[in-house]
Protein backbone atom coordinates (compact mmCIF):
# COMPACT_ATOMS: atom_id res chain seq x y z
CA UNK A 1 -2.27 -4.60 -34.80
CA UNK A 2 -2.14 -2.56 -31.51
CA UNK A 3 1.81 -2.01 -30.52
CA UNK A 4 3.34 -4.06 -28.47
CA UNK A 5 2.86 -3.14 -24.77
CA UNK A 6 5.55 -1.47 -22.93
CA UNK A 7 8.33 -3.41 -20.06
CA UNK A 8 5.86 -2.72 -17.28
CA UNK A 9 7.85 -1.36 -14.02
CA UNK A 10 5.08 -0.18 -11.88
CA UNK A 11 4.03 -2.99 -10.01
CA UNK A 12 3.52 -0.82 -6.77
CA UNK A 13 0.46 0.74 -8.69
CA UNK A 14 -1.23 -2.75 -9.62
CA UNK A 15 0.53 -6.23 -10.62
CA UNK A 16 -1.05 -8.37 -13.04
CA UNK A 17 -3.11 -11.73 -12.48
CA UNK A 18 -0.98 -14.36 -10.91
CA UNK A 19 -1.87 -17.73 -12.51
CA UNK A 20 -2.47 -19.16 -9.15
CA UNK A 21 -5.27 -16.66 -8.76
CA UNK A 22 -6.61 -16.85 -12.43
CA UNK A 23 -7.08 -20.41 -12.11
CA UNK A 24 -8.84 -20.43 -8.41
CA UNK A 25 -11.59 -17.52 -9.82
CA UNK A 26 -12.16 -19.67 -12.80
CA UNK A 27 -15.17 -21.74 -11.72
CA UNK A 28 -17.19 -18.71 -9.50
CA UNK A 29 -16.84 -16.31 -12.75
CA UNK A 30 -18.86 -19.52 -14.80
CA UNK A 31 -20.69 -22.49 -13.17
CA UNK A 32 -20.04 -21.25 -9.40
CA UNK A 33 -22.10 -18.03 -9.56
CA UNK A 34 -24.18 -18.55 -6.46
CA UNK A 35 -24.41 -15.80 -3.95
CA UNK A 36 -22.85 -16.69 -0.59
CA UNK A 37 -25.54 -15.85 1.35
CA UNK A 38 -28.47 -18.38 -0.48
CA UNK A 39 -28.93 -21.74 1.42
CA UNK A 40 -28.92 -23.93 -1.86
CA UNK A 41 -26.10 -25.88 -3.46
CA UNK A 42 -24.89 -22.87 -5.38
CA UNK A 43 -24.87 -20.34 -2.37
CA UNK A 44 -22.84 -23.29 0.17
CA UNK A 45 -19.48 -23.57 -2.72
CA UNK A 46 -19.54 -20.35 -2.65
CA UNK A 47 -19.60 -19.89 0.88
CA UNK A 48 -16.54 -22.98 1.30
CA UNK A 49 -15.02 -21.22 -0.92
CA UNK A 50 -14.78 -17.71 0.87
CA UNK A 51 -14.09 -19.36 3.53
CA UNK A 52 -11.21 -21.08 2.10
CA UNK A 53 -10.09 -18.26 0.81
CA UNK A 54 -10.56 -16.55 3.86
CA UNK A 55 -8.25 -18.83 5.95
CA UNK A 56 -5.56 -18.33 3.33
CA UNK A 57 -5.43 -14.86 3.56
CA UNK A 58 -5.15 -15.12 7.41
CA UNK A 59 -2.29 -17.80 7.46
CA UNK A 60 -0.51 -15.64 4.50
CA UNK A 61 -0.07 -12.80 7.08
CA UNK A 62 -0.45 -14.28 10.20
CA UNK A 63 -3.63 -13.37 11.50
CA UNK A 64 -6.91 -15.49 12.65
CA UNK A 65 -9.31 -16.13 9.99
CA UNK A 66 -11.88 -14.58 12.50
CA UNK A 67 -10.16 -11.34 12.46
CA UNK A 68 -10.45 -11.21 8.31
CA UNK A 69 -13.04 -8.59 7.77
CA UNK A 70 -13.41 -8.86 3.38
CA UNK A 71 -13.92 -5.56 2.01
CA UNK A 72 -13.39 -4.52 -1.75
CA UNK A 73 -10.42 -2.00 -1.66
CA UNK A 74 -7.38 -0.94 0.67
CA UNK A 75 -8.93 2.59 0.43
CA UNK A 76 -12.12 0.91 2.09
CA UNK A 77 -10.85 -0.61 4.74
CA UNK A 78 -8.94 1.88 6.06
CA UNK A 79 -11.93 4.27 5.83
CA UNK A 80 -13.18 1.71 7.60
CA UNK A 81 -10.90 1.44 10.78
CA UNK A 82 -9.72 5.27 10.93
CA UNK A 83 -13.55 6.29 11.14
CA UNK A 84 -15.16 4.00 12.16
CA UNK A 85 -12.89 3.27 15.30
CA UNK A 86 -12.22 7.20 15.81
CA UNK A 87 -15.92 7.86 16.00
CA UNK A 88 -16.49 5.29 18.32
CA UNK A 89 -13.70 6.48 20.87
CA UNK A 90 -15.10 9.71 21.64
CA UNK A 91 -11.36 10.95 21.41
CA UNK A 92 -10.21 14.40 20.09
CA UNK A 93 -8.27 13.24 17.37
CA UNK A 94 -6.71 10.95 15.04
CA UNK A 95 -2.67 10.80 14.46
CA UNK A 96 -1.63 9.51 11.00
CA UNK A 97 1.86 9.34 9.63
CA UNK A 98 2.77 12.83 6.97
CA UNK A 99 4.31 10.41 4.38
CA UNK A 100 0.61 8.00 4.03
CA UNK A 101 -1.38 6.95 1.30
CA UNK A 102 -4.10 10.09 0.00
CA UNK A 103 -6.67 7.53 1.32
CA UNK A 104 -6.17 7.69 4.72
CA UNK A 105 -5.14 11.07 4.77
CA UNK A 106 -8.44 12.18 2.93
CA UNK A 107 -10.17 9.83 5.86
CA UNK A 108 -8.68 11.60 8.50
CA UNK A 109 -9.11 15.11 6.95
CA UNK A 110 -13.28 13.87 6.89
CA UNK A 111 -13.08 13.39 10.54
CA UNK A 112 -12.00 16.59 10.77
CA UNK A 113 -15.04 18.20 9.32
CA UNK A 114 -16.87 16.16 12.23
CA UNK A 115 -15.24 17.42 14.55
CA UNK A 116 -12.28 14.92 15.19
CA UNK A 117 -8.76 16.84 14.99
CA UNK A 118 -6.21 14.96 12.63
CA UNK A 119 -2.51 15.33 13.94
CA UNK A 120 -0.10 14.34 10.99
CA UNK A 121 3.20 12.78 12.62
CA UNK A 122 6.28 13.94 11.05
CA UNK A 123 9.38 11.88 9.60
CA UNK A 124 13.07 12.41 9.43
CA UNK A 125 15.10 13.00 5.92
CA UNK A 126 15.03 9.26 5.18
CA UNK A 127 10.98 9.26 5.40
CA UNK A 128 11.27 7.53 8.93
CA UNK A 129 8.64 8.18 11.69
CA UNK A 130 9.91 10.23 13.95
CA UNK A 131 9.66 9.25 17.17
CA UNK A 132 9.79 12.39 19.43
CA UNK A 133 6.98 13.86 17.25
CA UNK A 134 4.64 10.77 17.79
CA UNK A 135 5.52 11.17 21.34
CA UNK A 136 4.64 15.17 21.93
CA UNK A 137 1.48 14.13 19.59
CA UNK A 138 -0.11 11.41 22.27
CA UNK A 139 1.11 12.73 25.26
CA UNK A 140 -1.96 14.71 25.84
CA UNK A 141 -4.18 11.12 25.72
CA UNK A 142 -2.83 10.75 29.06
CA UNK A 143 -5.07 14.09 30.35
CA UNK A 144 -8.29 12.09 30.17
CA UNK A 145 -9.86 9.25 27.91
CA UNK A 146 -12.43 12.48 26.46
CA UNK A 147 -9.04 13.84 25.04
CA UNK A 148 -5.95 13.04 23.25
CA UNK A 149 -5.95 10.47 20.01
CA UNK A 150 -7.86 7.66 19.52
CA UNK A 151 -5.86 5.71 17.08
CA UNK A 152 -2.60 5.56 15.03
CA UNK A 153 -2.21 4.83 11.09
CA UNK A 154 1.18 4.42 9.71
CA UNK A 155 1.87 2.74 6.77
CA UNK A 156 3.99 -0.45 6.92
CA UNK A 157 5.84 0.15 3.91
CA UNK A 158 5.60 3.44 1.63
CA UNK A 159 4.10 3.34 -1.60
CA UNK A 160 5.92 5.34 -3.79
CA UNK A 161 9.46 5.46 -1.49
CA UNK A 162 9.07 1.87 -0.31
CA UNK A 163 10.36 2.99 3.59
CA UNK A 164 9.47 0.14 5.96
CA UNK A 165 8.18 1.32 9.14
CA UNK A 166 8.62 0.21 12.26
CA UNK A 167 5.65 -1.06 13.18
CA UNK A 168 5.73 -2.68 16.25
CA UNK A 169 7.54 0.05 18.28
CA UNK A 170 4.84 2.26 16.87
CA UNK A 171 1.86 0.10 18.49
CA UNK A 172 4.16 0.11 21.55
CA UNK A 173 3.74 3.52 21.65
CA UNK A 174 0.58 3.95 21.12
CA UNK A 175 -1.21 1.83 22.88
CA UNK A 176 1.46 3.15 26.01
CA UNK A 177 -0.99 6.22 25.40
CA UNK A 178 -4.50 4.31 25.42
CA UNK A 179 -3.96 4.80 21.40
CA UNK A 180 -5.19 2.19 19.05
CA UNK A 181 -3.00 0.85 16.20
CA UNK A 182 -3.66 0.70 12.60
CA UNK A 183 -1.18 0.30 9.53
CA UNK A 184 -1.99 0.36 5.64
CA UNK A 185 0.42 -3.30 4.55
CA UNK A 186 -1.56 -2.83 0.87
CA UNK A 187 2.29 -2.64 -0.11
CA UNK A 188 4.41 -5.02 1.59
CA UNK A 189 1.95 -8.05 1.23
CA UNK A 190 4.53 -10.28 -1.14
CA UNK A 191 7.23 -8.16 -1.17
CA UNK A 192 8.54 -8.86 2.72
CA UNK A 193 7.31 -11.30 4.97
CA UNK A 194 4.30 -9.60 7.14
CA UNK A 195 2.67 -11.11 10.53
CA UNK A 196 0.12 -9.34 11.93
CA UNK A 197 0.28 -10.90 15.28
CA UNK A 198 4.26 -9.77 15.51
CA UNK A 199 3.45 -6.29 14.58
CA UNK A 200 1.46 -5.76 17.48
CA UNK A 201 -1.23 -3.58 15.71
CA UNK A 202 -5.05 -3.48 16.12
CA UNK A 203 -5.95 -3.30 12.40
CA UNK A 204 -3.98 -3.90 9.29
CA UNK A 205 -5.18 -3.26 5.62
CA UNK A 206 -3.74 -5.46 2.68
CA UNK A 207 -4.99 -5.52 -0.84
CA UNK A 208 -5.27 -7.85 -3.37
CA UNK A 209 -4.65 -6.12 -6.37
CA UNK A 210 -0.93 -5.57 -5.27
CA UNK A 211 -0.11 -9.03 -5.01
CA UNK A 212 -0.67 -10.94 -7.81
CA UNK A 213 -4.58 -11.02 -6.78
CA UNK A 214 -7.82 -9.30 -8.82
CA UNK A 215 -8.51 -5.69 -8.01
CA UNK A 216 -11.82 -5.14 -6.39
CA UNK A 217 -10.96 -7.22 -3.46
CA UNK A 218 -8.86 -6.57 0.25
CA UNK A 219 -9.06 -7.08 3.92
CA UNK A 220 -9.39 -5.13 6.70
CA UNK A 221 -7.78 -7.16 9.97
CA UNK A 222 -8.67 -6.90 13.26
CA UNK A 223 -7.48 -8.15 16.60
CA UNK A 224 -10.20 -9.57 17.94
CA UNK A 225 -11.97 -7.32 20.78
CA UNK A 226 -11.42 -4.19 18.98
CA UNK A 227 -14.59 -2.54 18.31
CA UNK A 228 -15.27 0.27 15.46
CA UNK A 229 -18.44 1.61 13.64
CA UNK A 230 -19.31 -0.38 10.31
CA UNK A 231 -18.66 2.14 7.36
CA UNK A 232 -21.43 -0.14 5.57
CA UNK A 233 -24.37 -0.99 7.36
CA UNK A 234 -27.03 -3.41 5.39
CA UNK A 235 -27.82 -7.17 5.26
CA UNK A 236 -24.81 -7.87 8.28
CA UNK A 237 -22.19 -9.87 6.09
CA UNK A 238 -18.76 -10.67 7.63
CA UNK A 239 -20.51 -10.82 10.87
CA UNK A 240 -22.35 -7.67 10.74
CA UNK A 241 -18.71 -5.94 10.28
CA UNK A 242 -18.96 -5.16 6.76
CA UNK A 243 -22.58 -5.78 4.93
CA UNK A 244 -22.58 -5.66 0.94
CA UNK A 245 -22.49 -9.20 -1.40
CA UNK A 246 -19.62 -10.57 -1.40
CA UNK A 247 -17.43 -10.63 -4.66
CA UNK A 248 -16.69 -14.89 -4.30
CA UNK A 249 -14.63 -14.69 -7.58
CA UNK A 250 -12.05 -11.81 -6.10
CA UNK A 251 -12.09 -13.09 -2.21
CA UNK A 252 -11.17 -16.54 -4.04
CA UNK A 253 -8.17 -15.02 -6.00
CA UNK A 254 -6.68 -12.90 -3.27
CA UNK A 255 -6.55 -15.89 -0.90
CA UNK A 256 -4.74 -17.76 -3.76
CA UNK A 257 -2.88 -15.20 -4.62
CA UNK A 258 -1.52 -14.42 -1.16
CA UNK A 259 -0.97 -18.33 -0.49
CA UNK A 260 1.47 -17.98 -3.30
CA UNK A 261 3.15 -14.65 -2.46
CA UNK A 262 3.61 -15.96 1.10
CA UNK A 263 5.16 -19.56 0.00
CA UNK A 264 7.68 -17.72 -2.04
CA UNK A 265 8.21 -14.75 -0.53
CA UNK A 266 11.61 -14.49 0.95
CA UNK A 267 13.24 -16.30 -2.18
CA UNK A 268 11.37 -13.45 -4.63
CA UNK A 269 12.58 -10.75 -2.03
CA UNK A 270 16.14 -11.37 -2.22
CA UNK A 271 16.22 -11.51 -6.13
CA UNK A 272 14.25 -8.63 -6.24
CA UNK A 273 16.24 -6.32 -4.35
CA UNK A 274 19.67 -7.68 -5.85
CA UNK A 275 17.97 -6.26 -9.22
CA UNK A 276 16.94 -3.34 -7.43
CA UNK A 277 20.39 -2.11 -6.63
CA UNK A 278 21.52 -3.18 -9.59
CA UNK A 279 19.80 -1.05 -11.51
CA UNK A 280 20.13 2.25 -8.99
CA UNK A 281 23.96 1.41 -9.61
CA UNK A 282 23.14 2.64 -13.30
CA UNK A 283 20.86 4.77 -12.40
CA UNK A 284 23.17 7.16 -9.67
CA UNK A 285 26.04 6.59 -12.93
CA UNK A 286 23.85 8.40 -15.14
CA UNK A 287 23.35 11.33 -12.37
CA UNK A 288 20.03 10.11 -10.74
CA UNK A 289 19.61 10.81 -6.95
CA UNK A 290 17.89 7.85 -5.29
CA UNK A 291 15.59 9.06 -2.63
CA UNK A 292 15.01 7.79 1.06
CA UNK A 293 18.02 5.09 -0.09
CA UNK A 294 19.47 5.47 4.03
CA UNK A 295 16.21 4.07 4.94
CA UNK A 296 15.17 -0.22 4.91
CA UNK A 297 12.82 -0.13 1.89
CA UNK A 298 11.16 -2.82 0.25
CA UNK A 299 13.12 -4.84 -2.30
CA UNK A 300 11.43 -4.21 -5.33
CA UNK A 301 10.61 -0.05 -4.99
CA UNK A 302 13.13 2.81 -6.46
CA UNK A 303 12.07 6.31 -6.06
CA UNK A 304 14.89 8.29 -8.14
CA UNK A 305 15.34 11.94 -9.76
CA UNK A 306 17.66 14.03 -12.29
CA UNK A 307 18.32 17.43 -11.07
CA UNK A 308 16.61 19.84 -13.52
CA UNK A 309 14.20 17.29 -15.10
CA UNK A 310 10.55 17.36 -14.30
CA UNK A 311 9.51 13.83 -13.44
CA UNK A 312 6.39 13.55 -15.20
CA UNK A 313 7.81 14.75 -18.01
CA UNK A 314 10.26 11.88 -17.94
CA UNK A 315 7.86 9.03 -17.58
CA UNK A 316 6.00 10.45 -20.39
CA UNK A 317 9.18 10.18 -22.79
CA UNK A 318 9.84 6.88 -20.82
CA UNK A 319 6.55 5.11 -21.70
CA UNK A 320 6.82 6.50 -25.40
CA UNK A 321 10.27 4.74 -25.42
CA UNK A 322 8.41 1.31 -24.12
CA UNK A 323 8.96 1.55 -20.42
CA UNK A 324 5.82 1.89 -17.89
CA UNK A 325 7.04 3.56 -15.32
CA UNK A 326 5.36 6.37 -12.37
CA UNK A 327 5.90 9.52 -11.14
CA UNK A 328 3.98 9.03 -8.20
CA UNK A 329 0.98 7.38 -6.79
CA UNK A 330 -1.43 6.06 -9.18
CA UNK A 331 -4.36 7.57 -7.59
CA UNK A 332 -2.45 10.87 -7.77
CA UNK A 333 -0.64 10.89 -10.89
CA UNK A 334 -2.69 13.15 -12.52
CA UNK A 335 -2.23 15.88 -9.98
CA UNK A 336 0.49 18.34 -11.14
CA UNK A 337 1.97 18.75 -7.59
CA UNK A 338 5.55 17.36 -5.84
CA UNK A 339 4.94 14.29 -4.26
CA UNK A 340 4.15 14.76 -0.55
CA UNK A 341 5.98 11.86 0.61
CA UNK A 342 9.00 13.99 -0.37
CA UNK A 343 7.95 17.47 0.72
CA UNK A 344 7.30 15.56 3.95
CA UNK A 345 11.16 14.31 4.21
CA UNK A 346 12.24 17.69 3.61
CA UNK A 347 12.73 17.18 -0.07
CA UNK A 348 12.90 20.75 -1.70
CA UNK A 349 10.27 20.82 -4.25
CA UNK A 350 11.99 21.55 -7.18
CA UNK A 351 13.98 18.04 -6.28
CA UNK A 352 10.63 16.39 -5.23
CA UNK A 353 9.28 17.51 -8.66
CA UNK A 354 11.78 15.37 -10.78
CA UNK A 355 10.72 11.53 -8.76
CA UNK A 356 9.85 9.00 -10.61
CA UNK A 357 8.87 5.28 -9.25
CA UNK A 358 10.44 2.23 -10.98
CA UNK A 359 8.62 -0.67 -8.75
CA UNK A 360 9.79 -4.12 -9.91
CA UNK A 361 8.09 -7.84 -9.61
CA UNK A 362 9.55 -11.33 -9.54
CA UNK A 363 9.62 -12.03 -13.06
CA UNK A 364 11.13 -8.42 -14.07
CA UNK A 365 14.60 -9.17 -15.96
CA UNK A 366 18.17 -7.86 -15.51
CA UNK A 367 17.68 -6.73 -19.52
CA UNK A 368 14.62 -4.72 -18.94
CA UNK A 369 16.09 -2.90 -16.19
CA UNK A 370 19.53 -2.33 -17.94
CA UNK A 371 17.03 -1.33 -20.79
CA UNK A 372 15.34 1.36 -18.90
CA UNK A 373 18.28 3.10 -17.42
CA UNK A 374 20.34 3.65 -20.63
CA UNK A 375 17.03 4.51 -22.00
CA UNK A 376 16.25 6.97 -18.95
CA UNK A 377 20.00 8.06 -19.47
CA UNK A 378 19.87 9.00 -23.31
CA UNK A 379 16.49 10.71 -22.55
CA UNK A 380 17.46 12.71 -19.94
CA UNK A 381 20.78 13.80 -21.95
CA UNK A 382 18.18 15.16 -25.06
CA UNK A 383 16.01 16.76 -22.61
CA UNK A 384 19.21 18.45 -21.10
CA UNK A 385 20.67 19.08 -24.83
CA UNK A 386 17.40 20.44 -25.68
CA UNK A 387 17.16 23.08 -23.21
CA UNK A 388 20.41 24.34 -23.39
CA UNK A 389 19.54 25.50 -27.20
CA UNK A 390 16.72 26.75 -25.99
């Protein structure tokens, strides 16, 4: 017998298969395999059934079902919009926020190589844009259309500090400097309410995979008129927009999936975050700081640290103690380096060294999180004990 799996608090990484969305890829993993492209019985259900799905993910975060571009990651589509839309422009540069996922950073630091400048935007102590420095950073757009920054990217909310950004003042602004507007919403898709129309941005990336949905399928959306280079060029699926077979089994369980996450959304937030500070009461009584905790962060995300203790080194003793917990991004948590996110708030990087992410779902308990922090408390008290003999 394996042993038993540990109390998973890392939902910001992935969350497991809702049952909504287990149920609706059921049928197109067995009898409704047809491609959506073939003309025959098999090919049209799968067809109505991405575009189904399609509408679903549209009404879930307020967008057209025309502006739904299907792609199969978050890291895709926003490779998809920074270059694609950057090249395109003929601008100088791209402006992305310090504090963003590696993904669109890495995009960004591509265009470089091509010759397309990419201006990272600073943020304040509580991982907030700041405004002043977005400001300086477009003004010189308004020397000529061949200069200055052709688009924007600032995550909606942060993955591994959960700060909400302001999104719509930051569209205001840059589109104020002929700027277009793009924000990474991979996290805040089920966790807050999200409308894409309200936000005011020209393209907006969510994910499946962190709501409840399969991984291997996301969206890029676009207001409609905005025009950007395809990253995949090929048989001209999704309207020529994004060519590549499309995976009917994932595009149906992220539009259930998100149906779900939107219907319950507000009700799942406000439990959530109740539990949240809950547990970063016990967590600051046992010594922990709580990062970025001035700053409106989503309800489920806690981004904490113990003076003196290395961070990965807790998670390790954490998850061999039965909790699952992070000590950073996923897609970077192998890299032995302080978070970014932090260094970027100003975070000295001995402190940003000792974070560790405790990211919490609907159906985590008050026991598994009162669990975890006397268990993160008695650890960190033998790790302390430990290196005093030493």
């Amino acid at each position: 017998m394996p042993p038993p799996l540990p109390v998973y608090l890392d939902h910001n990484a992935t969350t497991p298969l809702g049952e909504a969305a287990r149920a609706a890829m059921e049928p197109f993993l067995r009898e409704n395999f047809g491609n959506a492209s073939s003309r025959h019985e098999y090919g049209r259900r799968a067809r109505a059934a991405v575009d189904t799905a399609r509408e679903q993910i549209a009404e879930a975060v307020g967008a057209k079902p025309g502006e739904v571009v299907l792609t199969s990651s978050g890291t895709e589509s926003n490779n998809t919009f920074i270059k694609g839309a950057a090249v395109l422009s003929l601008r100088a540069a791209v402006a992305v926020g310090a504090t963003e996922h590696p993904c669109v950073l890495c995009a960004a630091r591509a265009l470089a190589r091509g010759g397309i400048g990419n201006i990272p935007v600073a943020v304040n102590e509580n991982g907030e844009l700041d405004w002043d420095d977005l400001r300086q950073t477009l003004a010189p757009a308004k020397e000529g259309a061949a200069k200055g920054c052709a688009l924007v990217s600032v995550m909606l909310a942060n993955n591994e500090t959960g700060v909400i950004q302001d999104i719509k003042k930051t569209a205001e602004i840059a589109h104020g400097h002929g700027a277009l507007m793009h924000t990474d919403a991979a996290q805040a898709v089920g966790k807050i309410p999200v409308n894409f129309a309200e936000l005011g941005a020209d393209a907006m990336t969510v994910s499946a995979h962190k709501a409840g949905g399969p991984k291997g399928a996301a969206a890029l959306i676009v207001r409609a008129g905005v025009e950007w280079l395809p990253l995949l060029d090929g048989g001209g699926h999704e309207g020529g927009r994004r060519s590549g077979t499309e995976n009917v089994p994932g595009i149906v369980g992220m539009g259930a999936a998100f149906a779900e996450a939107a219907a319950n959304v507000q009700v799942r937030a406000k439990a959530m975050c109740e539990l949240r500070d809950a547990m970063e009461t016990e967590l600051r009584a046992a010594g922990a700081r709580i990062f970025a905790a001035a700053a409106p962060r989503l309800p489920n995300t806690s981004l904490f640290g113990f003076d003196g203790i290395d961070g990965e080194t807790l998670v390790v003793m954490l998850d061999q103690s039965g909790f699952a917990a992070a000590s950073g991004a996923a897609c970077s948590s192998m890299k032995d380096e302080p978070s970014h996110v932090l260094l970027a708030m100003g975070v000295p990087p001995e402190k940003a060294q000792t974070a560790v992410r405790a990211s919490l779902s609907p159906q985590t308990t008050k026991s598994e999180t009162t669990a975890f922090t006397a268990a993160t408390a008695q650890i960190t008290q033998n790790i302390r004990r430990l290196s005093a003999v030493l």
